[in-house]
C-alpha atoms as a PDB file:
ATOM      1  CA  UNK A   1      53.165  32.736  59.687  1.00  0.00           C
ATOM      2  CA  UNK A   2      52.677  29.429  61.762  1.00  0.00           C
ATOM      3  CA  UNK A   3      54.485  28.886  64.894  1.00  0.00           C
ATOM      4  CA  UNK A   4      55.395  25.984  67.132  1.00  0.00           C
ATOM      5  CA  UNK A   5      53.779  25.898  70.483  1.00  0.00           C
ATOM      6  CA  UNK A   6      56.015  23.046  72.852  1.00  0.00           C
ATOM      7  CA  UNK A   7      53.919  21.599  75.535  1.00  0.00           C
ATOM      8  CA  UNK A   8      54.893  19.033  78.640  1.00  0.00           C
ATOM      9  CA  UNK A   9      51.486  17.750  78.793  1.00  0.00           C
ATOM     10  CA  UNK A  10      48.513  15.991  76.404  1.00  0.00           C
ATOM     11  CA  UNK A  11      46.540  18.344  74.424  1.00  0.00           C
ATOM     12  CA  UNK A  12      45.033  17.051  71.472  1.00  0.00           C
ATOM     13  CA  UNK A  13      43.500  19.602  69.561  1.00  0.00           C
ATOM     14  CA  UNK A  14      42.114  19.109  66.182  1.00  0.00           C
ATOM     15  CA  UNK A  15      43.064  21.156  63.322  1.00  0.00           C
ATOM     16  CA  UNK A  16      41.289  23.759  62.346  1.00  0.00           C
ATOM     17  CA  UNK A  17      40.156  25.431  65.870  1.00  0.00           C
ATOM     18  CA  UNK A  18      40.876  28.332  67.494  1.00  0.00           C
ATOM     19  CA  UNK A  19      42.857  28.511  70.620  1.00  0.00           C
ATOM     20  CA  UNK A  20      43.359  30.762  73.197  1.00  0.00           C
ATOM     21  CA  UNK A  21      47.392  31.212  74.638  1.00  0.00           C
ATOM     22  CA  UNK A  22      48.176  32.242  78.366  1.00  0.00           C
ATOM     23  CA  UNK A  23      51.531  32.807  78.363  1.00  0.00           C
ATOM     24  CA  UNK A  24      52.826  33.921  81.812  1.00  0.00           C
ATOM     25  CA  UNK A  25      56.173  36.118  82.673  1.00  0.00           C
ATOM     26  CA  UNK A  26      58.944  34.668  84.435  1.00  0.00           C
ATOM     27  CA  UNK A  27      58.957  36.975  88.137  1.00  0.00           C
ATOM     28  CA  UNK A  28      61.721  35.268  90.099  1.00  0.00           C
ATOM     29  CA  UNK A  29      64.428  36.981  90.844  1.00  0.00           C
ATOM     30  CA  UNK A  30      67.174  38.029  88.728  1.00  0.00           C
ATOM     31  CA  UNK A  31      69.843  36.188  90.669  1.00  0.00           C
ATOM     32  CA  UNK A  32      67.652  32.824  90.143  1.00  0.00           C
ATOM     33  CA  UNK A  33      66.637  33.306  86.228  1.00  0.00           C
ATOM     34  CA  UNK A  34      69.736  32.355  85.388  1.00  0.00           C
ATOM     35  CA  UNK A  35      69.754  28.374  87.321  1.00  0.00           C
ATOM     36  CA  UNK A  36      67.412  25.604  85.396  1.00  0.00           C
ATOM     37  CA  UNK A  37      63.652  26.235  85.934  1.00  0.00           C
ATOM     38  CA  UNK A  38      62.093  22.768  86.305  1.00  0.00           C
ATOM     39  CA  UNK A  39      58.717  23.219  84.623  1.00  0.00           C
ATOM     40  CA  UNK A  40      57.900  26.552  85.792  1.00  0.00           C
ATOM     41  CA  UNK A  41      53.961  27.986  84.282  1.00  0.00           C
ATOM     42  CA  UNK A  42      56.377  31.129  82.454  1.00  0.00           C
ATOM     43  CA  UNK A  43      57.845  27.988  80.275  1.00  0.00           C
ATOM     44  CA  UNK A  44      54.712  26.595  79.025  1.00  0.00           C
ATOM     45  CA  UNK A  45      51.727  28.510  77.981  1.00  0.00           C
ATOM     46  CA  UNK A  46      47.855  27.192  79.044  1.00  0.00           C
ATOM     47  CA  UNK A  47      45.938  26.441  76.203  1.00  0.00           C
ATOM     48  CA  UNK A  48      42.180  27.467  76.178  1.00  0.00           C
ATOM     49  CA  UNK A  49      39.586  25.079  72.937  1.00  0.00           C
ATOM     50  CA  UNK A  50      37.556  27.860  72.189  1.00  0.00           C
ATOM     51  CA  UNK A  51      35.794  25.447  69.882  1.00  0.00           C
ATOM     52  CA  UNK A  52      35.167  22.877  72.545  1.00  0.00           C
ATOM     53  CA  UNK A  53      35.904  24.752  75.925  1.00  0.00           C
ATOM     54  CA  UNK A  54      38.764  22.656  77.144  1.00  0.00           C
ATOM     55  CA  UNK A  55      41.664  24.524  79.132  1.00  0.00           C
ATOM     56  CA  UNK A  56      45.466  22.609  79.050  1.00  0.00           C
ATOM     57  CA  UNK A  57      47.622  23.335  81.445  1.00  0.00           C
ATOM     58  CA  UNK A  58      50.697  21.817  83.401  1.00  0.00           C
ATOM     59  CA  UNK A  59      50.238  20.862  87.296  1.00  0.00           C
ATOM     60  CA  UNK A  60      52.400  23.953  87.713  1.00  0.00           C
ATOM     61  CA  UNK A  61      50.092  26.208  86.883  1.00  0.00           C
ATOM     62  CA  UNK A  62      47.182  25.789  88.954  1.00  0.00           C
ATOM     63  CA  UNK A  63      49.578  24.591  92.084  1.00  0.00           C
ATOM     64  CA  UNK A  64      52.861  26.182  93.480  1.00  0.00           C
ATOM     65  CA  UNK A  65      54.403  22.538  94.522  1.00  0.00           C
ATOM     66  CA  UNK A  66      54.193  18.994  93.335  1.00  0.00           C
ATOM     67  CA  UNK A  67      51.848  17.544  91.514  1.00  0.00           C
ATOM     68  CA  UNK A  68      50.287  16.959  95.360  1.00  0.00           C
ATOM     69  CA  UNK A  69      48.604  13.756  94.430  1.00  0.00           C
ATOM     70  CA  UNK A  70      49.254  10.060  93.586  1.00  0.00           C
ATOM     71  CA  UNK A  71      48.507   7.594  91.102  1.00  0.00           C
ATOM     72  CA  UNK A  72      45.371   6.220  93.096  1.00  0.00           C
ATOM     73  CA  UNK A  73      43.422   9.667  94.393  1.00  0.00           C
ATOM     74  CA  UNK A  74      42.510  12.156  92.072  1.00  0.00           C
ATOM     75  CA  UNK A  75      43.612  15.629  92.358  1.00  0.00           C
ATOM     76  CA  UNK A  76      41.459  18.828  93.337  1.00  0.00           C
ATOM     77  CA  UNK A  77      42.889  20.964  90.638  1.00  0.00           C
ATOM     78  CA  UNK A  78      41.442  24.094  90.129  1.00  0.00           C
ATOM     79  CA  UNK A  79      39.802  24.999  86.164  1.00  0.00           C
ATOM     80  CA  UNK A  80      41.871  28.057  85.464  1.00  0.00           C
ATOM     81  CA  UNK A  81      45.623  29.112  86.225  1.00  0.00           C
ATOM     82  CA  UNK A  82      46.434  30.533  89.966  1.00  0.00           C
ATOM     83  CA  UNK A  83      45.451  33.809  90.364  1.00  0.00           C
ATOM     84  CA  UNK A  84      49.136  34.578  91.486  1.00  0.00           C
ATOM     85  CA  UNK A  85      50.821  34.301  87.776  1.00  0.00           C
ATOM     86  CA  UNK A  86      51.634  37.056  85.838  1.00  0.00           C
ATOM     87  CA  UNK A  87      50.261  37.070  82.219  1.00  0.00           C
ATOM     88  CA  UNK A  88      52.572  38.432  79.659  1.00  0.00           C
ATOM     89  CA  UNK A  89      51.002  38.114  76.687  1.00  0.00           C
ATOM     90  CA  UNK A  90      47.037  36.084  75.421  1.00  0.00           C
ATOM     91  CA  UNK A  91      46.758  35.850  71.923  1.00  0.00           C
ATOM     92  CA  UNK A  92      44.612  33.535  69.344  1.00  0.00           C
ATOM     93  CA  UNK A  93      45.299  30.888  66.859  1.00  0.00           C
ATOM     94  CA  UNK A  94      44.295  28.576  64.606  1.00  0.00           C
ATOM     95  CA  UNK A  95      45.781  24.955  64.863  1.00  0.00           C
ATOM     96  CA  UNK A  96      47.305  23.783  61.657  1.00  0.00           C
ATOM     97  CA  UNK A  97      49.373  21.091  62.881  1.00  0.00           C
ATOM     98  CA  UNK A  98      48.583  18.655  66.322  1.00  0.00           C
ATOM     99  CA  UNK A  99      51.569  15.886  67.953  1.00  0.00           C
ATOM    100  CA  UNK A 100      51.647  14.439  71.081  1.00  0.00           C
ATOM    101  CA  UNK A 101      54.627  11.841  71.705  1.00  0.00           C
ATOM    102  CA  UNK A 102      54.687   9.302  74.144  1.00  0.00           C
ATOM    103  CA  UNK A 103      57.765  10.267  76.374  1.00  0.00           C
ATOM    104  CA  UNK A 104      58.425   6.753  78.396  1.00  0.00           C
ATOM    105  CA  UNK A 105      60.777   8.263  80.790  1.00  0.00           C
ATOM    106  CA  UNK A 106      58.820  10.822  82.504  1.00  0.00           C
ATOM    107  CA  UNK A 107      55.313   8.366  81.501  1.00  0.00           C
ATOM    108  CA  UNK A 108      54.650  11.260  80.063  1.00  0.00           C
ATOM    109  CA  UNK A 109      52.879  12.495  76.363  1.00  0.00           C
ATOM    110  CA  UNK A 110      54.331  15.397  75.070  1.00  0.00           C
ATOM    111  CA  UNK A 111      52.666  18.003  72.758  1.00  0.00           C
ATOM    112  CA  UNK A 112      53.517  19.880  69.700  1.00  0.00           C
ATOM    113  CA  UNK A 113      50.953  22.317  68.279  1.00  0.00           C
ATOM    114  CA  UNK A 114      51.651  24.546  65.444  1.00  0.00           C
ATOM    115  CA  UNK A 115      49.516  27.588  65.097  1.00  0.00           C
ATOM    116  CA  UNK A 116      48.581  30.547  62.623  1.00  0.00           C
ATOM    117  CA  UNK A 117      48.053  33.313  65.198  1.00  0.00           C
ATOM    118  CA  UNK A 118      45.104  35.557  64.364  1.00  0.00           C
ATOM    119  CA  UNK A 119      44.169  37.714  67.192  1.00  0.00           C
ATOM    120  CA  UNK A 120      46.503  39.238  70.198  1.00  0.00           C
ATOM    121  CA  UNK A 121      43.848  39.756  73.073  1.00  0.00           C
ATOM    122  CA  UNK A 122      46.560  40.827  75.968  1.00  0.00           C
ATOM    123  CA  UNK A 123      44.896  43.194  78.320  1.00  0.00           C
ATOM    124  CA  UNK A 124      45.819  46.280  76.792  1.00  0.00           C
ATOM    125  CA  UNK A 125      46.643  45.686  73.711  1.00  0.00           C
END
């Protein structure tokens, strides 16, 4: 059954390889899950190219503030997600469908994968 997979950041992945999803729970308190989250890592998973070795993420996942840079010095962003999120759930897919839209607003692309999965690989499962 293929699934939609909504991401706030660029990741064009052919179709036909295998990914790896990081989704991550949502820990804040009870009281605050029910205001707007604004990007939080729990909303958007990190996307691992198994066939090429490329991670996607969001800022927000490998930094607890801003984006902490500007448009003329590069960032020192780390390769994999902060060591302080909480993983609910990894699982594998195959891409079936890849769209990224150019959101002019935010300057922004946009990304829509859709996905057979194939394999859950959460810890403990």
């Amino acid at each position: 059954m293929s699934v939609p997979i909504r991401l706030n950041y660029p990741a064009a992945i052919p179709v036909g390889h295998v990914i790896e999803v990081t989704e991550f729970l949502d820990t804040r308190p009870e009281k605050k899950r029910r205001s707007y989250a604004r990007g939080e890592p729990f909303q958007i998973p990190v996307i691992l190219d198994l066939d090429t070795g490329i991670r996607y993420m969001n800022h927000r996942h490998v930094s607890r503030g801003d984006n902490g840079g500007n448009d003329f010095v590069p960032n020192n962003y780390s390769s994999e997600p902060r060591s302080d999120l909480v993983v609910s759930r990894v699982y594998r897919a195959k891409v079936t469908a890849c769209t990224l839209v150019m959101v002019e607003g935010l300057e922004n692309q946009h990304t829509t994968l859709v996905v057979d999965p194939v394999e859950d690989v959460s810890p403990g499962s």
